[in-house]
Protein backbone atom coordinates (compact mmCIF):
# COMPACT_ATOMS: atom_id res chain seq x y z
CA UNK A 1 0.00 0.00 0.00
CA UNK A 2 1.08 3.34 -0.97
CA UNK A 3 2.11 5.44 2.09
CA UNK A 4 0.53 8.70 0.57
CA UNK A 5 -2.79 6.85 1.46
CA UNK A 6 -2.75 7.03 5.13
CA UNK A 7 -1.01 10.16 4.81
CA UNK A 8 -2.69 12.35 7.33
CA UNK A 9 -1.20 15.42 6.18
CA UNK A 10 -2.58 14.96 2.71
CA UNK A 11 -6.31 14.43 3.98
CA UNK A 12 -9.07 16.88 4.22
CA UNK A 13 -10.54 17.21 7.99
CA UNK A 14 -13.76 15.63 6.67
CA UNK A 15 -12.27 12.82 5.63
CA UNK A 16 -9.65 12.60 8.72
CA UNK A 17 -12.45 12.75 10.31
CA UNK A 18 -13.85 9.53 8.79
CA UNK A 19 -10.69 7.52 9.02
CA UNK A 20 -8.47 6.41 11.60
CA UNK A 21 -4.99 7.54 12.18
CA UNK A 22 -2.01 6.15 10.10
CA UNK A 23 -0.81 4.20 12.94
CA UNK A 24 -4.29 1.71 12.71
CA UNK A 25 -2.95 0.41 9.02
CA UNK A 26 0.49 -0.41 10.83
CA UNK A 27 0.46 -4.10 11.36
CA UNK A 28 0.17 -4.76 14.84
CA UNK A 29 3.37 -6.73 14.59
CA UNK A 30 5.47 -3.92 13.41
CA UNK A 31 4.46 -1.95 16.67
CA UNK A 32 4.38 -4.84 19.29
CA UNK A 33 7.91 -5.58 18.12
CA UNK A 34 8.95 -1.77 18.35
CA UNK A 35 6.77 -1.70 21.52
CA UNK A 36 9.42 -4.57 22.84
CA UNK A 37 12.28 -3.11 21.83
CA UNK A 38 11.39 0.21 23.45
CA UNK A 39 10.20 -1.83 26.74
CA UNK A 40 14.08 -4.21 26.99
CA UNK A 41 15.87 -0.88 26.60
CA UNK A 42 13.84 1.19 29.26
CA UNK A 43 13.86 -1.60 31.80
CA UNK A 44 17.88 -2.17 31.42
CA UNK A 45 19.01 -1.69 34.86
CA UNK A 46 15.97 0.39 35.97
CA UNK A 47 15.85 0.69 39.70
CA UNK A 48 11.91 0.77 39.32
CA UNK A 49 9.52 0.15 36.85
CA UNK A 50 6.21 1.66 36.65
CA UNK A 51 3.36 0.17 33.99
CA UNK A 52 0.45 3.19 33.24
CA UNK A 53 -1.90 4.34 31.06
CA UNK A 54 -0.20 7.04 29.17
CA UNK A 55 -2.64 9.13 29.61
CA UNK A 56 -2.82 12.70 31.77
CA UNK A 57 -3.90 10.73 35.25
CA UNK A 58 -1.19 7.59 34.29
CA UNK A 59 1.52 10.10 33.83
CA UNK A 60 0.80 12.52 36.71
CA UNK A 61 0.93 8.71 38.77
CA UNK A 62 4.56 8.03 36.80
CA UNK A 63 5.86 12.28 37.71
CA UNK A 64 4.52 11.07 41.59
CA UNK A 65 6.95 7.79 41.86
CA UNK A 66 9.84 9.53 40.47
CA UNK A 67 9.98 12.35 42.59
CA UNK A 68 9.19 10.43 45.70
CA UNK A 69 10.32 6.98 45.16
CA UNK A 70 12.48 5.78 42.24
CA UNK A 71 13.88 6.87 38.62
CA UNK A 72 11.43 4.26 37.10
CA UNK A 73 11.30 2.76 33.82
CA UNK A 74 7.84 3.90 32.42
CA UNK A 75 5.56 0.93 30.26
CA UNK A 76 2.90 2.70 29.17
CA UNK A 77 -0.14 0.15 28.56
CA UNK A 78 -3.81 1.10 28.02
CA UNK A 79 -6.23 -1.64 29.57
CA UNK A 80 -6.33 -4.02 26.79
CA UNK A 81 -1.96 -3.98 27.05
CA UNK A 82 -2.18 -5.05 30.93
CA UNK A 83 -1.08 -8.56 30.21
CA UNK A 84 1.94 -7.52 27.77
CA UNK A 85 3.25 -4.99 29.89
CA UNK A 86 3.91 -7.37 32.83
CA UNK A 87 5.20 -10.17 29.96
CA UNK A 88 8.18 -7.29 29.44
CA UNK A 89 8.46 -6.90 33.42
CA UNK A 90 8.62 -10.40 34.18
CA UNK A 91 11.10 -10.89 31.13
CA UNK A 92 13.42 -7.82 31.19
CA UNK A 93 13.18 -6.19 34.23
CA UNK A 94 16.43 -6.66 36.89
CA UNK A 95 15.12 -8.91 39.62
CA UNK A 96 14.54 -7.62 43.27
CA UNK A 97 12.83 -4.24 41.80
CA UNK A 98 9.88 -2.19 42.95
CA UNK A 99 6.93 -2.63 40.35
CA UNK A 100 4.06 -0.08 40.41
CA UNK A 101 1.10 -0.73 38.23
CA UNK A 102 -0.98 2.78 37.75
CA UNK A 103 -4.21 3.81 36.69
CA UNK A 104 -5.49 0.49 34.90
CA UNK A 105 -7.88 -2.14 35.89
CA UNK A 106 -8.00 -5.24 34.61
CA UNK A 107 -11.09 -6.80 32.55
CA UNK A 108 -10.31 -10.61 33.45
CA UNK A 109 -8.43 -12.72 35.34
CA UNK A 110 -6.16 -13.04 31.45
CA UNK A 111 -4.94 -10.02 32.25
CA UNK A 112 -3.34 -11.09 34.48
CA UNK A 113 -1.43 -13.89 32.85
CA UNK A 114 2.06 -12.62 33.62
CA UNK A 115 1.07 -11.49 37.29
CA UNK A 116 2.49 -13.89 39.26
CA UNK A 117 5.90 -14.67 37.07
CA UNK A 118 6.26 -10.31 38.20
CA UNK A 119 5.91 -11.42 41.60
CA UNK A 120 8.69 -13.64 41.53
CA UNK A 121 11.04 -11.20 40.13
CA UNK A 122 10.12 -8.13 41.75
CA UNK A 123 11.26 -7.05 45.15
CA UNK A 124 7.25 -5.69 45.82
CA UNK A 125 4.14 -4.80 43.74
CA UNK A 126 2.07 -1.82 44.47
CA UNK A 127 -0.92 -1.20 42.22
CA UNK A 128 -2.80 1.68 42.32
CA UNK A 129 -6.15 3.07 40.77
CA UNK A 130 -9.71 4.27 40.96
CA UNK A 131 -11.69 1.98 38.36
CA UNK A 132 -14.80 -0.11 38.84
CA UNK A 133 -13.07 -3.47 39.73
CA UNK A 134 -14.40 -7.25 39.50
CA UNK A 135 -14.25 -8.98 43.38
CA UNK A 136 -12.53 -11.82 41.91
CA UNK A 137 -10.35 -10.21 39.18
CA UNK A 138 -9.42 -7.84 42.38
CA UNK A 139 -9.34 -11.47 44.47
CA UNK A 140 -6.55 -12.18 42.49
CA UNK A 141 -4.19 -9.36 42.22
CA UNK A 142 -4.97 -9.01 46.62
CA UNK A 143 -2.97 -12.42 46.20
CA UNK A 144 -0.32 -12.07 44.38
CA UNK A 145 1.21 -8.03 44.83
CA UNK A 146 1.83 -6.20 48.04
CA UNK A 147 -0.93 -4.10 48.11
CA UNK A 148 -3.58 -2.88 45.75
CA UNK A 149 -5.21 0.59 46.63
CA UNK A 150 -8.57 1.90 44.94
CA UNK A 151 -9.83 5.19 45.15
CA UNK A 152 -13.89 5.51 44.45
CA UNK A 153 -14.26 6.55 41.03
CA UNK A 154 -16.49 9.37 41.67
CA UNK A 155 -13.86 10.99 44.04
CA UNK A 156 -10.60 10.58 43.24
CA UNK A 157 -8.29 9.67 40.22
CA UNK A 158 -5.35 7.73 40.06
CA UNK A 159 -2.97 9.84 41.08
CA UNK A 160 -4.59 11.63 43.93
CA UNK A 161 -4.27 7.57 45.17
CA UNK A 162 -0.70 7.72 44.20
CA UNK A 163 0.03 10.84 46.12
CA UNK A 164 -1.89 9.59 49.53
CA UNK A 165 -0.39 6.14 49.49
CA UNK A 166 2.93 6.99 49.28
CA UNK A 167 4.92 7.64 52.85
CA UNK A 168 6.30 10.75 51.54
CA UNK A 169 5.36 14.23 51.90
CA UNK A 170 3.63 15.11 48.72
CA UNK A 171 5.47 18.82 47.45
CA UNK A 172 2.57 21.07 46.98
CA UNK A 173 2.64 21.79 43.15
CA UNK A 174 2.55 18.25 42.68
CA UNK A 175 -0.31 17.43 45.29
CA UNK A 176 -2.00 20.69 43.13
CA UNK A 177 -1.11 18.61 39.59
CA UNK A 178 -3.38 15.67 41.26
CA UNK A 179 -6.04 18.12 42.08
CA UNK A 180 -6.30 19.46 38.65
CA UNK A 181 -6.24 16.05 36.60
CA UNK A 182 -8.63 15.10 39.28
CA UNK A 183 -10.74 17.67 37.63
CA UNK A 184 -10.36 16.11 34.12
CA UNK A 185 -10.64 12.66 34.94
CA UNK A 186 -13.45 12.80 36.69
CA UNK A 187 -15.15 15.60 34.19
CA UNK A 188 -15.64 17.97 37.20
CA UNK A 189 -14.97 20.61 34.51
CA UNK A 190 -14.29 23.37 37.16
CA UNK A 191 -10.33 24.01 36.74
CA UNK A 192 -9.65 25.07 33.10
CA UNK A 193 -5.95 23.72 33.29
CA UNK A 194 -7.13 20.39 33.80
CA UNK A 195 -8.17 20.20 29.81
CA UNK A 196 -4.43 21.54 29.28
CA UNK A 197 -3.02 18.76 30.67
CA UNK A 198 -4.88 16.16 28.98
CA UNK A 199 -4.37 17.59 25.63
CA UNK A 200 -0.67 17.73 26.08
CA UNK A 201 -0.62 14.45 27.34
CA UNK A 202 -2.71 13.29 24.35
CA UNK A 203 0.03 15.39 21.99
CA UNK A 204 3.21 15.01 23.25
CA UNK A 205 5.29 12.14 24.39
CA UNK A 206 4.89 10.78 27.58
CA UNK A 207 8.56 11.36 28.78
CA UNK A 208 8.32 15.09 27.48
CA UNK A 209 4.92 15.15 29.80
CA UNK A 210 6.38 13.79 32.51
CA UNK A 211 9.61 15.96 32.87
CA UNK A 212 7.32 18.95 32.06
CA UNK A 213 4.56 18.40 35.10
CA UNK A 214 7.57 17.70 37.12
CA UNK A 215 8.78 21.09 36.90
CA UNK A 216 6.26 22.87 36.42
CA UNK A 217 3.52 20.80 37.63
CA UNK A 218 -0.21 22.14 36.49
CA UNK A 219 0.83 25.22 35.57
CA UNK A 220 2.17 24.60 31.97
CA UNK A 221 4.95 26.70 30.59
CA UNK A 222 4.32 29.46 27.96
CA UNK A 223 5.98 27.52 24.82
CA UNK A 224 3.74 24.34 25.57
CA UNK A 225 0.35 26.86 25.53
CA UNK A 226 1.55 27.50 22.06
CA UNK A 227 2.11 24.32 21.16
CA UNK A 228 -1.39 23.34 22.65
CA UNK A 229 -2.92 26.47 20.64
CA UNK A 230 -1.80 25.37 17.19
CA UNK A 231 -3.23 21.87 18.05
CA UNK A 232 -6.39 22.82 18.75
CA UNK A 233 -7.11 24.31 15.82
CA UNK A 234 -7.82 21.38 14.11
CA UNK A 235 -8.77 19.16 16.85
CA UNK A 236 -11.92 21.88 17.49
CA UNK A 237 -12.98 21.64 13.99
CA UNK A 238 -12.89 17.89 14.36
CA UNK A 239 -15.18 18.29 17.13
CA UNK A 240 -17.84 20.59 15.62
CA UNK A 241 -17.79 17.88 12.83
CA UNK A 242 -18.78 15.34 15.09
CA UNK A 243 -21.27 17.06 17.30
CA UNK A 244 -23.00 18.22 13.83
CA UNK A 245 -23.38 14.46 13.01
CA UNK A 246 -24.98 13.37 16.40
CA UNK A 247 -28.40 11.76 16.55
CA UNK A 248 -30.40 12.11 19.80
CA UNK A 249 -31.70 9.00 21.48
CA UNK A 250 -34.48 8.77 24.41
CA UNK A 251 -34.16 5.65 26.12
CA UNK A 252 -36.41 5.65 28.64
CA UNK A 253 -36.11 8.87 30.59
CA UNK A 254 -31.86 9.37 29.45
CA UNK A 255 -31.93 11.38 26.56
CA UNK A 256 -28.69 10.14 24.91
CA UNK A 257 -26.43 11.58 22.13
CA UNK A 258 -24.53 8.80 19.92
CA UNK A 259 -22.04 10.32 17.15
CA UNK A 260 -18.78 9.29 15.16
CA UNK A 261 -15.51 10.34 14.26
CA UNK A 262 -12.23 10.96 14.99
CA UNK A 263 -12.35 13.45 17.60
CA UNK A 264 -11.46 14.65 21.70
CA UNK A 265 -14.22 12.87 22.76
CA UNK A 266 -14.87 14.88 26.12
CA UNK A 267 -15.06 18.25 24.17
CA UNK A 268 -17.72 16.41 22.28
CA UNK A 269 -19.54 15.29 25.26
CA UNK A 270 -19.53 18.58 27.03
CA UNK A 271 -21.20 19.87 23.95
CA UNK A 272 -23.87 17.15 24.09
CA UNK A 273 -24.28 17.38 27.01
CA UNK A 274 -24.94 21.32 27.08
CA UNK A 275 -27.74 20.38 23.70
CA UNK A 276 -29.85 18.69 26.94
CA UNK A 277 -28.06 14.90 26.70
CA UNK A 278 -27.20 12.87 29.65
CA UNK A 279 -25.09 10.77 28.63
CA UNK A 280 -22.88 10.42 25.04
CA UNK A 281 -20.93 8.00 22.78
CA UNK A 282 -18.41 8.89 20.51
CA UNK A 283 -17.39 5.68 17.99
CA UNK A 284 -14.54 6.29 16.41
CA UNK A 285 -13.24 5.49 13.20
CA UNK A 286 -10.57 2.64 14.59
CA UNK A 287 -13.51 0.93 16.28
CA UNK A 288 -13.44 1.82 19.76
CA UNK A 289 -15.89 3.75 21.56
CA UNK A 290 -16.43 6.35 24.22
CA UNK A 291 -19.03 6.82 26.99
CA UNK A 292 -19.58 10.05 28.91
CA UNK A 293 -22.00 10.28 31.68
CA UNK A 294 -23.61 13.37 33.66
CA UNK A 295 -24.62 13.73 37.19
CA UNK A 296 -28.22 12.58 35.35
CA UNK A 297 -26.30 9.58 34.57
CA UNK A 298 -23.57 8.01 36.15
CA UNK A 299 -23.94 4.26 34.48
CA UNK A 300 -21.17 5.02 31.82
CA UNK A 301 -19.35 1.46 33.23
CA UNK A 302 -22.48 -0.71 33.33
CA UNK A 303 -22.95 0.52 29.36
CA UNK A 304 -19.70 -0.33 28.80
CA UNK A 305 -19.39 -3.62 30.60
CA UNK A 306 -21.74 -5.44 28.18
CA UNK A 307 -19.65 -4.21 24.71
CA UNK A 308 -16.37 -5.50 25.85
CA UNK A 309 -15.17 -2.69 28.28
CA UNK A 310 -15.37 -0.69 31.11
CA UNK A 311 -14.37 2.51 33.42
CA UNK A 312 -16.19 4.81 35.61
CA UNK A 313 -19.63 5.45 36.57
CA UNK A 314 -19.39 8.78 34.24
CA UNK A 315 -16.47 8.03 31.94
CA UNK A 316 -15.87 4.94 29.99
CA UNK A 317 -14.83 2.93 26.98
CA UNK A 318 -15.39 -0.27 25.05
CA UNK A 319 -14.98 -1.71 21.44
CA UNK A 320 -18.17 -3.86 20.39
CA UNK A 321 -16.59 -7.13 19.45
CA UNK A 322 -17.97 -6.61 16.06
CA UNK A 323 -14.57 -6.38 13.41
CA UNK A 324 -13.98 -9.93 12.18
CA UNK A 325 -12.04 -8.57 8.88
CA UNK A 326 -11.25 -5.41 6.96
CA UNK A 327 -14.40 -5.54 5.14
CA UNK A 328 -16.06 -5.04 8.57
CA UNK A 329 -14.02 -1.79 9.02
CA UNK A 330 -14.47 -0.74 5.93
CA UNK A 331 -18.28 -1.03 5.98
CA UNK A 332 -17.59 0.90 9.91
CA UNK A 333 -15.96 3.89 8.13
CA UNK A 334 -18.61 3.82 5.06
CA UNK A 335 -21.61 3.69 7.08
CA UNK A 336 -19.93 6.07 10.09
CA UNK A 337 -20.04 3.64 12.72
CA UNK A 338 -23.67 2.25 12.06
CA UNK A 339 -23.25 -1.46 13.94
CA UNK A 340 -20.85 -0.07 16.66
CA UNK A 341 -23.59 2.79 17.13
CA UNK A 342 -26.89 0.55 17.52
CA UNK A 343 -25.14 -2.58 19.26
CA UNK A 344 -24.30 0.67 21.94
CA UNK A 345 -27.20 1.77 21.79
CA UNK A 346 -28.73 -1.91 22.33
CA UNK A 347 -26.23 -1.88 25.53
CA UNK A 348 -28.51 1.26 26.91
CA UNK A 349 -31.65 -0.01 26.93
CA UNK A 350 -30.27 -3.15 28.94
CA UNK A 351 -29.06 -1.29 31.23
CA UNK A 352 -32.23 1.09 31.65
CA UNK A 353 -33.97 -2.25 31.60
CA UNK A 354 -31.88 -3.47 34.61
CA UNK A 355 -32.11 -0.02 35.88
CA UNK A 356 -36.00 0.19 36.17
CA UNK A 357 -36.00 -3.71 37.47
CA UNK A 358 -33.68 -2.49 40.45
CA UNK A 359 -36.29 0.36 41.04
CA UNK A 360 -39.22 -1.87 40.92
């Protein structure tokens, strides 16, 4: 395939807005290997290691351990990576080091696969987050790491857990870099740095992130405001495209918004949400999909939990187990999303189904 295809640069921002990124038409071989290479060479003679989702509340947990604790080798891993991440701990870490596992929860107990081989080789596990967890997925970790702590969803984020387990006194500007991801994570929405850090996190790479919240902490510096300004040019007009393409849905008495596209989802929520929705789902173009609650709904996980995923009660994400070839993606990008969309939508009405039977 010719590379001018996937080109990004070369697309309109309709159609970028209909296709995936180039990095989806990368076989996943090509970037598990480079994802293995990168993993050996960060874990040679780490003193720590810390596995996290690379996003704004995973990093803030990773900026946390190395200030307090340890110079540790960062794996970043989103939930589906859980059980690769610890394969490279268990195979290339230096034995009789600290493990920290932040701001993930695992779906099933095949997660956890490589669990107990990290156990052997590590001198303690501490796992720390603030997701909805399963009593016997949880069962399990509970007997295999030193301690898992985890923060009520609706409360705290991952590293506000971070920064109150650790027995170290917390500087200020970094207990104040919790606070304000906090404020994102959660979609508190009251703190307008908080949508600053997750767009840099989003943008840049995560060691640039980290070293930058370290010294600075929530307060970015001016030449990364720039840098998020030029960004967001585009990324807003990828959000009025998607809003524009919403359909409203009343299930019951949840009035929800369903769209598509390539987009920040929570910007796109937040403007659902201020058209009268209570809750929103953003499909996107590589097949994955996004759930946003409101205090008028805060069942975001429950929605999620029957299309293959998960998260909090007002933030969450799944992909419908729906993609059995390329023909199924292409039909995903032709039609916008139109099976993803409905088998979501199917996943609402269950829940308000189960919803009214609890009431009852």
């Amino acid at each position: 395939m010719d590379d001018w295809l996937i080109d990004d640069e070369r697309l309109s921002l309709t159609r970028k807005s209909l296709l995936p990124g180039e990095g989806f038409f990368h076989p996943d071989s090509v970037a598990e290997a480079e994802q293995e290479r990168e993993a050996r060479e960060a874990l040679a003679d780490a003193p720590a290691v810390v596995i996290a989702d690379p996003d704004a509340d995973g990093l803030a947990c990773v900026a946390l351990l190395r200030e307090l604790v340890a110079e540790a080798a960062l794996i970043p891993a989103g939930p589906r990576d859980i059980a690769t991440a610890l394969e490279y701990v268990a195979e290339y870490a230096e034995p009789g080091i600290p493990v920290f596992v932040c701001d993930l929860c695992p779906d099933a107990e095949t997660d956890l696969e490589h669990l107990e081989l990290v156990a052997d080789r590590a001198s303690e596990i501490h796992w720390f987050d603030h997701h909805q967890w399963d009593a016997d997925v949880g069962a399990r970790v509970d007997d295999l790491v030193t301690r898992r702590v985890v923060g009520e969803s609706d409360e705290e984020c991952s590293a506000d857990v971070v920064a109150r387990s650790l027995d170290a006194d917390v500087p200020e500007y970094l207990a104040e870099l919790a606070v304000v991801t906090r404020d994102h994570d959660l979609w508190l929405r009251e703190d307008p740095r908080s949508d600053d850090l997750a767009d840099y996190a989003y943008w840049a790479d995560p060691e640039e992130y980290i070293e930058t919240v370290r010294e600075h902490g929530a307060d970015l510096p001016e030449e990364v405001e720039e840098f998020l300004a030029e960004q967001r040019v585009e990324k807003e007009a990828l959000v009025e495209r998607a809003v524009d393409r919403a359909e409203i849905h009343e299930i019951g008495d949840w009035t929800v918004g369903v769209t598509y596209g390539r987009c920040s989802q929570n910007e796109v929520a937040e403007a659902l949400r201020q058209q009268g929705t209570d809750a929103a789902v953003i499909v996107k173009p590589a097949g994955s999909a996004s759930i946003r609650g409101t205090d008028a709904f805060e069942r975001a996980h429950e929605v999620a939990a029957k299309v293959n995923g998960g998260g909090h009660p007002k933030a969450a994400g799944c992909k419908p187990d729906i993609y059995d070839d390329m023909l199924d993606y292409a039909n995903h990008w032709t039609t916008r999303g139109a099976v993803a969309r409905q088998v979501i939508v199917e996943a609402f009405h269950d829940v308000k189904r189960e919803a009214d039977a609890e009431d009852e």
